[in-house]
PDB file of N, CA and C in Angstrom:
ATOM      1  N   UNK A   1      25.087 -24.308 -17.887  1.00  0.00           N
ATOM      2  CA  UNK A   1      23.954 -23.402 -17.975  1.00  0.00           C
ATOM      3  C   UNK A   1      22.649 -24.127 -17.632  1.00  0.00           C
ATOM      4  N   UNK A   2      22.749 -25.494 -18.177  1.00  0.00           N
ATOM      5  CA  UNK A   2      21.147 -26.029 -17.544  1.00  0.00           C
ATOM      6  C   UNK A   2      21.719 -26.453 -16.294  1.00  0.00           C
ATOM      7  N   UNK A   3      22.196 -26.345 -15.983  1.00  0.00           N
ATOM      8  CA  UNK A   3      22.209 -26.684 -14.380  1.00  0.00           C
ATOM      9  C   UNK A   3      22.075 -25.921 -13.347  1.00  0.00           C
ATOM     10  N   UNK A   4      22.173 -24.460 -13.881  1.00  0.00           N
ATOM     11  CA  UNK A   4      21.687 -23.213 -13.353  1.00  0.00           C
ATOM     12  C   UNK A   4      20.372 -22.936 -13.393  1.00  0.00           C
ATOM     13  N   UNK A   5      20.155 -23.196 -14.783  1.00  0.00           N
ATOM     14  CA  UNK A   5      18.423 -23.218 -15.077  1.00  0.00           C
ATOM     15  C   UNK A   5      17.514 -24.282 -14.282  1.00  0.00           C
ATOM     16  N   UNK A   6      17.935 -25.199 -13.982  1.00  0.00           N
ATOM     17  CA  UNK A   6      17.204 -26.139 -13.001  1.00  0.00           C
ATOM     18  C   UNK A   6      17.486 -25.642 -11.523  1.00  0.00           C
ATOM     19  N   UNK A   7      18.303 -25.760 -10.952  1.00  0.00           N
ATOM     20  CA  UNK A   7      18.534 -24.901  -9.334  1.00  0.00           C
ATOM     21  C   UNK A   7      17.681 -23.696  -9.709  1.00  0.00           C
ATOM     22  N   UNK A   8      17.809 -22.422 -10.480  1.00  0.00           N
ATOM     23  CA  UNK A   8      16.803 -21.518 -10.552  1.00  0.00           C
ATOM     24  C   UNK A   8      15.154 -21.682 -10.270  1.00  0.00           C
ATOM     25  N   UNK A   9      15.160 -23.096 -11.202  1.00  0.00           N
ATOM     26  CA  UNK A   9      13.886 -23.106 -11.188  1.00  0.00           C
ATOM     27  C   UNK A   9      13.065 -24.201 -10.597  1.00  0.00           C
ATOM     28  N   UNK A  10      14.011 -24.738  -9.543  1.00  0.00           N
ATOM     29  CA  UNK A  10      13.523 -25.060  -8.358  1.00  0.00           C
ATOM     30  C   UNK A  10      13.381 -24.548  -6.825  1.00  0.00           C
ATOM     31  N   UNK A  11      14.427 -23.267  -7.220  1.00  0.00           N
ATOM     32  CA  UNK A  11      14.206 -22.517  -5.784  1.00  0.00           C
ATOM     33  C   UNK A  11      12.905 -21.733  -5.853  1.00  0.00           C
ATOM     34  N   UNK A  12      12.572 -21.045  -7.330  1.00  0.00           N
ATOM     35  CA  UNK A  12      11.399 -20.521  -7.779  1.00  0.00           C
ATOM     36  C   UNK A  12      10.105 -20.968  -7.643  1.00  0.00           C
ATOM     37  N   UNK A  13       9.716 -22.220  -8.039  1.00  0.00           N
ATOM     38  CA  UNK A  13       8.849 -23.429  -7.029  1.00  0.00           C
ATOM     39  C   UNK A  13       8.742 -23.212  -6.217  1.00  0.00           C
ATOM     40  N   UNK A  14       9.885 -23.341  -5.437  1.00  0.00           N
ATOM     41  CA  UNK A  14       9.717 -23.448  -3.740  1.00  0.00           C
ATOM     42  C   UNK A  14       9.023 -21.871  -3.302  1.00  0.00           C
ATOM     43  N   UNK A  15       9.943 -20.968  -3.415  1.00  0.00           N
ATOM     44  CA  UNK A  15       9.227 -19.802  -3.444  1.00  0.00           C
ATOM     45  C   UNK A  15       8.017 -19.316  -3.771  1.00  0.00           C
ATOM     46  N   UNK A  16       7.313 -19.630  -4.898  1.00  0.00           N
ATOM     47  CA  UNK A  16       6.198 -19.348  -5.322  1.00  0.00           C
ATOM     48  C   UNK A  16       5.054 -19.277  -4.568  1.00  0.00           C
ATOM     49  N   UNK A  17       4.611 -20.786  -3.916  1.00  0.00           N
ATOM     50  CA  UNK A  17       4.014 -21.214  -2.605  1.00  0.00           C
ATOM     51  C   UNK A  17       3.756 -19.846  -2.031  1.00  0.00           C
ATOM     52  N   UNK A  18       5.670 -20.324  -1.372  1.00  0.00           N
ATOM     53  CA  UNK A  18       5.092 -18.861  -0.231  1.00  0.00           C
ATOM     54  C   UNK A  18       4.891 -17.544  -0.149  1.00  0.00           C
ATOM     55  N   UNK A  19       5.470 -16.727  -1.171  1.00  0.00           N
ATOM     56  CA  UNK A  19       4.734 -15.785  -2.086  1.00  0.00           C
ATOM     57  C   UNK A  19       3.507 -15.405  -2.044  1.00  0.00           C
ATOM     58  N   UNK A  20       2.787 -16.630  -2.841  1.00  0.00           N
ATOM     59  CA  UNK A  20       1.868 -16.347  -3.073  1.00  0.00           C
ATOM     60  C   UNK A  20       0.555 -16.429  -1.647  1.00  0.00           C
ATOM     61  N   UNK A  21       1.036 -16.893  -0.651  1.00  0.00           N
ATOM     62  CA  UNK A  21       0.288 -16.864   0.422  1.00  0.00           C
ATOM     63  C   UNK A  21       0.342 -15.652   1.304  1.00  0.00           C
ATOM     64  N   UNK A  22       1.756 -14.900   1.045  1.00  0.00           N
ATOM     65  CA  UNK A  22       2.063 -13.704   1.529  1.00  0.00           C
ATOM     66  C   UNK A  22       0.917 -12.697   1.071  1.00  0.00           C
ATOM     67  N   UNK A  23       0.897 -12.674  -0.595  1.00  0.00           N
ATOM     68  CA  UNK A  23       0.273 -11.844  -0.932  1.00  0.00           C
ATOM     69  C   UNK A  23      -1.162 -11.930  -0.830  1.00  0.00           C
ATOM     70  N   UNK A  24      -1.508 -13.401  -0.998  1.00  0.00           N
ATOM     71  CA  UNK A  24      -3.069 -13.359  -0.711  1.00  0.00           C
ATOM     72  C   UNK A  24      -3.623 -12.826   0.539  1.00  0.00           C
ATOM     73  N   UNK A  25      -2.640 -13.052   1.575  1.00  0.00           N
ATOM     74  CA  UNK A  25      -2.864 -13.087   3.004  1.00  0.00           C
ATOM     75  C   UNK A  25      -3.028 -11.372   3.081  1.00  0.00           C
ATOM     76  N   UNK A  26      -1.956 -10.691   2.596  1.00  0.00           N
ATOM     77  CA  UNK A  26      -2.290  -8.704   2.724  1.00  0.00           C
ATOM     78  C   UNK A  26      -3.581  -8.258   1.861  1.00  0.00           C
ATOM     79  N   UNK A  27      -3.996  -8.892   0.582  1.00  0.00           N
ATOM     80  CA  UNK A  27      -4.737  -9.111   0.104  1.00  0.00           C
ATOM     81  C   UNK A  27      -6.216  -8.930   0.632  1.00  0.00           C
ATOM     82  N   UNK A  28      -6.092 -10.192   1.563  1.00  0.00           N
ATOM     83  CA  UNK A  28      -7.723 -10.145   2.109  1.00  0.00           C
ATOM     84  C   UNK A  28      -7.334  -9.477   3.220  1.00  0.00           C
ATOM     85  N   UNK A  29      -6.399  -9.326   4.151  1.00  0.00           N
ATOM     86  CA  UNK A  29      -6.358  -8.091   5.193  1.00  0.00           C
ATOM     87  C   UNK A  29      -6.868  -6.671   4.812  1.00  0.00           C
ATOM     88  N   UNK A  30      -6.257  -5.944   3.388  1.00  0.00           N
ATOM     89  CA  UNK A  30      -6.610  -5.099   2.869  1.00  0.00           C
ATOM     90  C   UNK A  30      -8.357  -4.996   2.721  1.00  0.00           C
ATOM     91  N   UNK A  31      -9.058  -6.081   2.033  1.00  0.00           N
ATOM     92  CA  UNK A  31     -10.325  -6.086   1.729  1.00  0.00           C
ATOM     93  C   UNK A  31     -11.017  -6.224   2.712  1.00  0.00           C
ATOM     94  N   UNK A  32     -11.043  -6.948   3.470  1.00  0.00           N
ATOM     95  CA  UNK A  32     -11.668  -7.472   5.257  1.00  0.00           C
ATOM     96  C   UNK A  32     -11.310  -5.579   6.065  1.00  0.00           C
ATOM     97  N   UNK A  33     -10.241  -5.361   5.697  1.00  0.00           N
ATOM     98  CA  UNK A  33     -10.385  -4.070   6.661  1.00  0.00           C
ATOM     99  C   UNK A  33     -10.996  -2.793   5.875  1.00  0.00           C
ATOM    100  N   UNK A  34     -10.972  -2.768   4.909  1.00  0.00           N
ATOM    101  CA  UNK A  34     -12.051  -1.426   4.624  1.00  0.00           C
ATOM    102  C   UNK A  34     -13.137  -1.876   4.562  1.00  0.00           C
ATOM    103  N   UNK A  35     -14.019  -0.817   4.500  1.00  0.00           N
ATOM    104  CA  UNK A  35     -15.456  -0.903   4.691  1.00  0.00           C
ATOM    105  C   UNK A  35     -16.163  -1.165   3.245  1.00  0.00           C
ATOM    106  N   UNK A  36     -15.426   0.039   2.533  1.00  0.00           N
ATOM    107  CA  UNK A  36     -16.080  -0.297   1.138  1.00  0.00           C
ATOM    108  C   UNK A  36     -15.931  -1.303   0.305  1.00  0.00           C
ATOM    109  N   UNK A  37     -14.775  -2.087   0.221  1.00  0.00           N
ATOM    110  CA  UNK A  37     -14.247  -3.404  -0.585  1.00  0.00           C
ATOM    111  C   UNK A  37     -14.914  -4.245   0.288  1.00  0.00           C
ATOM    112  N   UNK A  38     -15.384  -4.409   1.917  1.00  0.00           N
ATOM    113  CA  UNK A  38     -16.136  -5.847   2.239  1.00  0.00           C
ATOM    114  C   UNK A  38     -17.462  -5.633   1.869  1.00  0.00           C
ATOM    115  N   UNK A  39     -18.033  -5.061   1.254  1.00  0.00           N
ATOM    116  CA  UNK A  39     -19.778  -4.998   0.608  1.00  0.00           C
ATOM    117  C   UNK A  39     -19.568  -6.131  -0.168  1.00  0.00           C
ATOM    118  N   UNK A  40     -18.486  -5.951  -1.284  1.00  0.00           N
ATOM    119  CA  UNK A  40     -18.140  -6.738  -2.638  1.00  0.00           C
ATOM    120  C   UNK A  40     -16.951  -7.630  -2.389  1.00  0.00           C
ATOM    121  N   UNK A  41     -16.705  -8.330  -0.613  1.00  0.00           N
ATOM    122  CA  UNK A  41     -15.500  -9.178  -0.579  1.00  0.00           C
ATOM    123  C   UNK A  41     -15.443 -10.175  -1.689  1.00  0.00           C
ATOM    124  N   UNK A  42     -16.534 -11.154  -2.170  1.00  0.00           N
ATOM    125  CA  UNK A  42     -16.475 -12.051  -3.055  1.00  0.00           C
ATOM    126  C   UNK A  42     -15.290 -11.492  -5.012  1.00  0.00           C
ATOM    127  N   UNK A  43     -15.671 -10.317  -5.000  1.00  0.00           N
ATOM    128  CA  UNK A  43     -15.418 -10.290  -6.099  1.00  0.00           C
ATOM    129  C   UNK A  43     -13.884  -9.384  -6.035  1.00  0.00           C
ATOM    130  N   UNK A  44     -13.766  -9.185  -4.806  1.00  0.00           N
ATOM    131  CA  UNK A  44     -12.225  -8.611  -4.806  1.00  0.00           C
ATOM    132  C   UNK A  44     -11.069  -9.751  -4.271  1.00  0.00           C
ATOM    133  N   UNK A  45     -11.795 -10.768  -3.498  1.00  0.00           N
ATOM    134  CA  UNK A  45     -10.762 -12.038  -3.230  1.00  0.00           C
ATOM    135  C   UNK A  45     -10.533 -12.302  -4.487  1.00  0.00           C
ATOM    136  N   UNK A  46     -11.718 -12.742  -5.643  1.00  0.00           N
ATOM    137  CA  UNK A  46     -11.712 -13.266  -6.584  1.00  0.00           C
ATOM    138  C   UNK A  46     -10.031 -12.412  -7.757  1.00  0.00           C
ATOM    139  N   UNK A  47     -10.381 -11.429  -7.205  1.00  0.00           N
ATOM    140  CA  UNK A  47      -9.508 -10.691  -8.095  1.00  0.00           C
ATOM    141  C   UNK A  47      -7.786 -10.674  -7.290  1.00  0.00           C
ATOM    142  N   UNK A  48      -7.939 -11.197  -6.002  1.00  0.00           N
ATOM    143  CA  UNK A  48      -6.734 -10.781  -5.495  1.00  0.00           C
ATOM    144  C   UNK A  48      -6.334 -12.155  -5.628  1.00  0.00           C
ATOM    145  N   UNK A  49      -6.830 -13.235  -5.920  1.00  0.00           N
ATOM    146  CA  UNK A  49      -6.490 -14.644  -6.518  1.00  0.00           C
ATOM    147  C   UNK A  49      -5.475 -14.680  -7.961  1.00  0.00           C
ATOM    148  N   UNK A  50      -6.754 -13.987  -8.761  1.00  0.00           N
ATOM    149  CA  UNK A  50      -5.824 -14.186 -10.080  1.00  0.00           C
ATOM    150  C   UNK A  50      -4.691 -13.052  -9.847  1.00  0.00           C
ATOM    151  N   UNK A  51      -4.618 -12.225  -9.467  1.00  0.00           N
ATOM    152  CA  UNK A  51      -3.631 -11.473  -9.641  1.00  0.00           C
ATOM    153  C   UNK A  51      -2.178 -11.657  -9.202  1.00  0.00           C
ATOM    154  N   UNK A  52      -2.032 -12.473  -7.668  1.00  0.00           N
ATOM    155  CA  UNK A  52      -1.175 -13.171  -6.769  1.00  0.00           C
ATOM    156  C   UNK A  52      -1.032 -14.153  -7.911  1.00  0.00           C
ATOM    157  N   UNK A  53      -1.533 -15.076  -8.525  1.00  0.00           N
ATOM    158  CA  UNK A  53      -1.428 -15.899  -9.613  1.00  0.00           C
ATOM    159  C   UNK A  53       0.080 -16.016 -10.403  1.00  0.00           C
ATOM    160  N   UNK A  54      -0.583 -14.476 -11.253  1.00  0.00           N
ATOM    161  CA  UNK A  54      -0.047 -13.791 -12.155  1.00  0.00           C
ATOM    162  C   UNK A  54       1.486 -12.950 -11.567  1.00  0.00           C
ATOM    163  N   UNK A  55       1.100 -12.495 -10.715  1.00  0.00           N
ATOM    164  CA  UNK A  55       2.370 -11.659 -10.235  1.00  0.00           C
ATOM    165  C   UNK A  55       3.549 -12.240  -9.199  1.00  0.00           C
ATOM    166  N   UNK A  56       2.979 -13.072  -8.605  1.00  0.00           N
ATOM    167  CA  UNK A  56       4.118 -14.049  -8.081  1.00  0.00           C
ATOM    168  C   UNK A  56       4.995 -14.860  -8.638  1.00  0.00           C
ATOM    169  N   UNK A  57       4.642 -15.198 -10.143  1.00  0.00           N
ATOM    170  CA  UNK A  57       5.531 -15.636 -10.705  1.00  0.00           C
ATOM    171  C   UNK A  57       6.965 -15.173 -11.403  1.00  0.00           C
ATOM    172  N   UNK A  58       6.764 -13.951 -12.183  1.00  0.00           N
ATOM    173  CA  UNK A  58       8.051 -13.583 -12.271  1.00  0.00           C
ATOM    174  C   UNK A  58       8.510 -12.709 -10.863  1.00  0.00           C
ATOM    175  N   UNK A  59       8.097 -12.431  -9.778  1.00  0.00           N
ATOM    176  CA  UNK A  59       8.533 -12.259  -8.598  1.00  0.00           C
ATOM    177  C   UNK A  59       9.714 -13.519  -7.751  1.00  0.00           C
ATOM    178  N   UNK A  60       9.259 -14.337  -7.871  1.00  0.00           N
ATOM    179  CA  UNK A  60       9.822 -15.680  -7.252  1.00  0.00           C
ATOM    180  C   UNK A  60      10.656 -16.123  -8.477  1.00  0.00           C
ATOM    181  N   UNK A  61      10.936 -15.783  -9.830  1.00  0.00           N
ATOM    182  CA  UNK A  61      11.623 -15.921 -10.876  1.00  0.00           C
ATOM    183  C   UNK A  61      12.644 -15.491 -10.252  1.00  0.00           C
ATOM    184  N   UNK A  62      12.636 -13.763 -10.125  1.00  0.00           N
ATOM    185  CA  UNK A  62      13.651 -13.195  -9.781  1.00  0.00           C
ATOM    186  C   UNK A  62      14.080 -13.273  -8.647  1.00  0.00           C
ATOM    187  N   UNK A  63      13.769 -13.409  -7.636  1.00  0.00           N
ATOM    188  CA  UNK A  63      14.288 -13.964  -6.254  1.00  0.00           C
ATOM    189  C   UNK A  63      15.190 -14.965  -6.119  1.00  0.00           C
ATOM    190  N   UNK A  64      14.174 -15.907  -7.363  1.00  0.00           N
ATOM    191  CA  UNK A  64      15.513 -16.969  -7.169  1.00  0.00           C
ATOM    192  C   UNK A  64      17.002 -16.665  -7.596  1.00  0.00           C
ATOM    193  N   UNK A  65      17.031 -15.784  -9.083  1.00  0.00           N
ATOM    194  CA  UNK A  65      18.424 -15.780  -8.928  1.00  0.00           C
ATOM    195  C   UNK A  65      19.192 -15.047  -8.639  1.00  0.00           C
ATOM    196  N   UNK A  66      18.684 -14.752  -7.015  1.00  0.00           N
ATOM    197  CA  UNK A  66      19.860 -13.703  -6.019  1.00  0.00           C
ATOM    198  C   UNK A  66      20.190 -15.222  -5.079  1.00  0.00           C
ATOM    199  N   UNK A  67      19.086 -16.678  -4.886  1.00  0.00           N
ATOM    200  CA  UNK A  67      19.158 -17.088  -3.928  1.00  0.00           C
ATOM    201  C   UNK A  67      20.070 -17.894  -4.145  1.00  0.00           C
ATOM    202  N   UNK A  68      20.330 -18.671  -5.936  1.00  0.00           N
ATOM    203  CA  UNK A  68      21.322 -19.718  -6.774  1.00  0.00           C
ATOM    204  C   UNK A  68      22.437 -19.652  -5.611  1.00  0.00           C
ATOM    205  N   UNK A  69      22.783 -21.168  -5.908  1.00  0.00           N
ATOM    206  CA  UNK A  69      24.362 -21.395  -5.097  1.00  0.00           C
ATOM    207  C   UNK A  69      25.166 -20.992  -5.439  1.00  0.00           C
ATOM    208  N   UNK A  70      25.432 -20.957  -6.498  1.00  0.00           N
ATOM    209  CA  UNK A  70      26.469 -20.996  -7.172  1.00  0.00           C
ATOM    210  C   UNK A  70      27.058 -19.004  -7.082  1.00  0.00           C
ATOM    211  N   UNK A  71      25.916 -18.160  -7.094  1.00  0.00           N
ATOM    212  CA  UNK A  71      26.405 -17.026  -6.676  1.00  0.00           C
ATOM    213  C   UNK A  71      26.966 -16.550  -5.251  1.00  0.00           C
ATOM    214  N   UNK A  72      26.228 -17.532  -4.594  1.00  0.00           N
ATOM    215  CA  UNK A  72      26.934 -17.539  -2.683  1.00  0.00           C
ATOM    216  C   UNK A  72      28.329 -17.724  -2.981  1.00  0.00           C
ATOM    217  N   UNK A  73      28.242 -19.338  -3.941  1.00  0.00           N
ATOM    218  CA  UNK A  73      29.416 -19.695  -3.321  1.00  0.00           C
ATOM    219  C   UNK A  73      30.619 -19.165  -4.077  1.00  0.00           C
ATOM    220  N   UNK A  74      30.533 -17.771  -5.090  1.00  0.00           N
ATOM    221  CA  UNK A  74      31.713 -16.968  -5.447  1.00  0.00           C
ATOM    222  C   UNK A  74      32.044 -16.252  -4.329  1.00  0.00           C
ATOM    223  N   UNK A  75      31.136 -16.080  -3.633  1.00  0.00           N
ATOM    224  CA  UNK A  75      31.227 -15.199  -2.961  1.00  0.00           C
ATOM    225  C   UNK A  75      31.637 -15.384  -1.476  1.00  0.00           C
ATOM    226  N   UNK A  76      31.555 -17.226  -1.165  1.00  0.00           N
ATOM    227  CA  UNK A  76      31.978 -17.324   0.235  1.00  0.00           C
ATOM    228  C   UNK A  76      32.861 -18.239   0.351  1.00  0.00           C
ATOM    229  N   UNK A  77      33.660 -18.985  -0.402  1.00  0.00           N
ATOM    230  CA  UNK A  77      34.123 -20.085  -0.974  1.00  0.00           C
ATOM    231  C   UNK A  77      35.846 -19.619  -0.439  1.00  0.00           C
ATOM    232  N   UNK A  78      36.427 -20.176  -0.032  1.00  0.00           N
ATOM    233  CA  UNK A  78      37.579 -19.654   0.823  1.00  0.00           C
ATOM    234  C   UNK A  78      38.714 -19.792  -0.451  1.00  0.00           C
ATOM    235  N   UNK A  79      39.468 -18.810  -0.687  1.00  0.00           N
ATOM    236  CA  UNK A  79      40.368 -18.207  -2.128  1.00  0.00           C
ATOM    237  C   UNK A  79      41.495 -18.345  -1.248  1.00  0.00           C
ATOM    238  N   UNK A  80      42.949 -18.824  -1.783  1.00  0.00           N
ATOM    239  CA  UNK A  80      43.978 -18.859  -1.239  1.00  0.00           C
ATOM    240  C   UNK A  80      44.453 -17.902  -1.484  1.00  0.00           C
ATOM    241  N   UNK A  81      45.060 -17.306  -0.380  1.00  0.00           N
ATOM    242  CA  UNK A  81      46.484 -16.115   0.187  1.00  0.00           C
ATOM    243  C   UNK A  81      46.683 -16.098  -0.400  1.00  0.00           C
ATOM    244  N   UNK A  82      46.620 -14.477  -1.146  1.00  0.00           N
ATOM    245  CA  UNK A  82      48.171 -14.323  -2.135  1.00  0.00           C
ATOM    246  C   UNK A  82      49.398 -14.529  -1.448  1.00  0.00           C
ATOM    247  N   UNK A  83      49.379 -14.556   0.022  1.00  0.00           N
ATOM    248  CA  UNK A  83      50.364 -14.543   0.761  1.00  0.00           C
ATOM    249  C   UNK A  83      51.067 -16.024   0.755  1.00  0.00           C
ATOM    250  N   UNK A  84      50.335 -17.175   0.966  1.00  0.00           N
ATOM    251  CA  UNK A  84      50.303 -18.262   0.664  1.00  0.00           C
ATOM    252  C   UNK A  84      52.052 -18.943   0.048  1.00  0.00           C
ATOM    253  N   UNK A  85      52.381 -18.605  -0.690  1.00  0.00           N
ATOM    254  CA  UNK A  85      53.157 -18.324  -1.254  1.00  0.00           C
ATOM    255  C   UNK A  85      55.026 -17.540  -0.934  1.00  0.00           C
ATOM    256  N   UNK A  86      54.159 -16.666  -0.142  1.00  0.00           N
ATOM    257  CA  UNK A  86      55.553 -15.702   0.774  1.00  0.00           C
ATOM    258  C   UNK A  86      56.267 -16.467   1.427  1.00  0.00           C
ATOM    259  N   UNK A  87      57.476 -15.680   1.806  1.00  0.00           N
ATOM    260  CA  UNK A  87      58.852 -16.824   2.685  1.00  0.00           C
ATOM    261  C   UNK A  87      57.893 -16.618   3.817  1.00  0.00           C
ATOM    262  N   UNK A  88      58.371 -17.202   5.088  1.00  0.00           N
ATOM    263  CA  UNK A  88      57.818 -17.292   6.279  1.00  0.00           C
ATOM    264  C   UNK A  88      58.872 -17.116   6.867  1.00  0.00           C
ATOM    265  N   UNK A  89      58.778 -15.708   8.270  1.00  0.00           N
ATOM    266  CA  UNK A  89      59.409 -15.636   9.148  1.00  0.00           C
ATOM    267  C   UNK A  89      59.753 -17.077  10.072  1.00  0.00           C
ATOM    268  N   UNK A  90      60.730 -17.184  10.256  1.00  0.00           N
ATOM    269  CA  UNK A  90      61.321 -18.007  11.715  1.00  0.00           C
ATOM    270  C   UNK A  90      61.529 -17.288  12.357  1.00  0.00           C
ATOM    271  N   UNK A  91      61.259 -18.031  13.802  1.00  0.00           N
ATOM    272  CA  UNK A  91      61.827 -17.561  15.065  1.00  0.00           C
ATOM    273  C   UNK A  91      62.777 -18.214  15.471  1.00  0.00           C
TER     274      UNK A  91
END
């Protein structure tokens, strides 16, 4: 279990970063393109800062654990033939 909890919460790290640049980045696109939010750009970056902050984190929490190895690798990890087992035709 801590070994899940560490891979989790290092893919989450990693993620976070870029997350949070995603969101800042639509962020000030949003504010830069209307008219009425660029009068007051200073105080809506300000706000689209803490908020990307705040909300990227359990975002990139949960991301990470769809991204864990350990769930791939139930899932891609090569399982022997039930067949495996069966007589085998000769020719």
């Amino acid at each position: 279990m801590a070994r899940e909890f560490g891979t989790r919460t290092q893919i989450a790290l990693l993620l976070y970063s870029t997350l949070n640049i995603a969101l800042f980045t639509a962020g000030v696109y949003i504010v830069m393109l209307n008219p009425s939010l660029t009068e007051e750009a200073g105080f809506w970056i300000a706000v689209i800062v803490v908020a990307g902050l705040l909300v990227t984190a359990p975002f990139a929490w949960c991301m990470a654990s769809c991204l864990c190895g350990d769930r791939w690798r139930k899932k891609f990890v090569a399982v022997r033939s039930p067949l495996a087992h069966a007589p085998t035709r000769e020719v």
